[in-house]
Protein backbone atom coordinates (compact mmCIF):
# COMPACT_ATOMS: atom_id res chain seq x y z
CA UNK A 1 0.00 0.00 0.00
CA UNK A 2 2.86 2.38 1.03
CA UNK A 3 4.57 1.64 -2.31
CA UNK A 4 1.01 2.53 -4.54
CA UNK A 5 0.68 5.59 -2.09
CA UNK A 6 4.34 6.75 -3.35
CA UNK A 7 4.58 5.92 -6.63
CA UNK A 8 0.87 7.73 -7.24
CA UNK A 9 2.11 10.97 -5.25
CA UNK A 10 5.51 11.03 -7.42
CA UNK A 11 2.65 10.50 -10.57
CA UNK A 12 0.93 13.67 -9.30
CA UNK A 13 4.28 15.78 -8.92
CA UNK A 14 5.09 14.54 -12.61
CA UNK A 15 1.73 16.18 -13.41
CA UNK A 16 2.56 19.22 -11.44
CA UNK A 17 6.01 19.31 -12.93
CA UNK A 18 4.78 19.82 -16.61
CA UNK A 19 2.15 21.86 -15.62
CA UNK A 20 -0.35 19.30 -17.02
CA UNK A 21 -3.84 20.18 -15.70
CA UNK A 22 -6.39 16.76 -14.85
CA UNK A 23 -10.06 17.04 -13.79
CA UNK A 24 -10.94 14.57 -11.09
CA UNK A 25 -11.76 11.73 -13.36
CA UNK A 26 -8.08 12.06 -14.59
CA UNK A 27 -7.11 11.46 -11.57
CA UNK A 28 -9.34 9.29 -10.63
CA UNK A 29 -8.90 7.08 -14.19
CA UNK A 30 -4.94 7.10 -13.65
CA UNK A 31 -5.46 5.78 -10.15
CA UNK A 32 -7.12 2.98 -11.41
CA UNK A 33 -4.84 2.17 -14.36
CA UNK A 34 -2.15 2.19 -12.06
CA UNK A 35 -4.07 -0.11 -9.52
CA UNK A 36 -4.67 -2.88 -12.65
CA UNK A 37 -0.80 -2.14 -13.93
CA UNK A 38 0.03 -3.95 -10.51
CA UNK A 39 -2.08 -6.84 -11.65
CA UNK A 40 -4.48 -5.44 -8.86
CA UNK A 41 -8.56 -5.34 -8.47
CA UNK A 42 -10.22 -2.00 -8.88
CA UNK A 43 -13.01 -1.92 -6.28
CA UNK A 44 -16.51 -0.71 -8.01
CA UNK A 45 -19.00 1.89 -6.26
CA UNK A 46 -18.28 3.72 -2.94
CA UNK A 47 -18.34 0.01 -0.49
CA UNK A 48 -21.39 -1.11 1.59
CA UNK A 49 -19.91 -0.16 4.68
CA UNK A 50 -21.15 3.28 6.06
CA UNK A 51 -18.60 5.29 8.37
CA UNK A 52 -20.65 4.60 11.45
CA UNK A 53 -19.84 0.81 10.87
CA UNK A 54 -16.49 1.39 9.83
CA UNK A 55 -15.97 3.79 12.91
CA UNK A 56 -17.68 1.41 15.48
CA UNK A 57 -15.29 -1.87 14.25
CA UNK A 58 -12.08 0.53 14.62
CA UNK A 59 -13.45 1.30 18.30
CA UNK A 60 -13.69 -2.59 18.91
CA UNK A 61 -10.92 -3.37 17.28
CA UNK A 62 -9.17 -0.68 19.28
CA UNK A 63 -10.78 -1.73 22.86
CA UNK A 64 -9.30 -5.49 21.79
CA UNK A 65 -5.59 -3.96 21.14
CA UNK A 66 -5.71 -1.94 24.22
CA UNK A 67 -6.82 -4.85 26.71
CA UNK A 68 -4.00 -7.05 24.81
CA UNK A 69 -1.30 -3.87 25.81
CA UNK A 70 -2.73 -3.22 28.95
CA UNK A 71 -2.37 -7.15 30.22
CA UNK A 72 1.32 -6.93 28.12
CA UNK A 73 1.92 -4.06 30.34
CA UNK A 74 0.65 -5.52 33.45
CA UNK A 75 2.51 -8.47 33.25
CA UNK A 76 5.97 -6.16 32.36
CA UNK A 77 5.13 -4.34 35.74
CA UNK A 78 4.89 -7.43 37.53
CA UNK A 79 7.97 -9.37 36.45
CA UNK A 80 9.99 -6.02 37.35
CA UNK A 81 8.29 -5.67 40.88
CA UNK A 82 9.28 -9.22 41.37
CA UNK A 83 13.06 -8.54 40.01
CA UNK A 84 12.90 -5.53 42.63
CA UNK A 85 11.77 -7.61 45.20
CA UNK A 86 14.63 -10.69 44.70
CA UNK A 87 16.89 -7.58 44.95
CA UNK A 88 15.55 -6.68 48.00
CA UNK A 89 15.64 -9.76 49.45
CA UNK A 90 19.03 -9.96 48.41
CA UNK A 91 20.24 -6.75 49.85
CA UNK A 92 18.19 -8.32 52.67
CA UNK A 93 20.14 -11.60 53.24
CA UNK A 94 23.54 -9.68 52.68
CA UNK A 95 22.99 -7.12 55.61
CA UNK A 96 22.50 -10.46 58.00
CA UNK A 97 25.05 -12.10 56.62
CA UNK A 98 27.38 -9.01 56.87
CA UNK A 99 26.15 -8.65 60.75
CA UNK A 100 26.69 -12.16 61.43
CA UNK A 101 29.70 -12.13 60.35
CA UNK A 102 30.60 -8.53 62.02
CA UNK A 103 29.06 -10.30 65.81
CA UNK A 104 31.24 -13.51 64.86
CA UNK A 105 34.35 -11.51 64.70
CA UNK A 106 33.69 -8.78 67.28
CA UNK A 107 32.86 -11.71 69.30
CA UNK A 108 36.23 -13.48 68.56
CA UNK A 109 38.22 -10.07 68.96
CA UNK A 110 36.54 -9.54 72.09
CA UNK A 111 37.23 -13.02 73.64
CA UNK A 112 40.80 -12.99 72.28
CA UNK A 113 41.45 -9.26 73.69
CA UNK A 114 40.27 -9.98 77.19
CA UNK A 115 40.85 -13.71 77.20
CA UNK A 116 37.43 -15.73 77.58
């Protein structure tokens, strides 16, 4: 789509370019040719799908993306509460080990120094 998009806009500058004036059928029969060039189908008439119904299907669409993101992003927030916690717990189990081993030799200096 992006490629029909660019190659009709650079088209249209052509146009511009040589100062070659089109009514909106021109442009509208050029589209098309292009369209069939690419082996494409040219959709007839204006669709059967008014913009209420197209508007209403982006909304649910939407709603459907948005839970899918929201339970993506949920899930994100949990694993890095649960990283924060391990690191807590970690930081945790380091400050007893680091007193424990502070009372263990305090303990031995203190025994050694006055002989118990």
């Amino acid at each position: 789509m992006n490629l029909l998009v660019s190659q009709f806009l650079d088209f249209a500058e052509f146009q511009v370019l040589e100062q070659n004036p089109m009514s909106m059928n021109d442009w509208i029969e050029a589209l098309d040719s292009q369209i069939l060039a690419l082996k494409r189908r040219v959709l007839a008439g204006s669709g059967s799908i008014s913009h209420k119904q197209a508007i209403t299907k982006a909304e649910k669409e939407f709603e459907i993306y948005r839970s899918r993101e929201m339970k993506q992003l949920e899930s994100d927030f949990d694993r890095a509460i649960k990283e924060l916690m391990k690191k807590k717990m970690i930081v945790a189990a380091s400050k007893v080990i680091i007193y424990t081993t502070l009372r263990i030799t305090i303990g031995r200096e203190f025994n050694s120094r006055y002989q118990l």
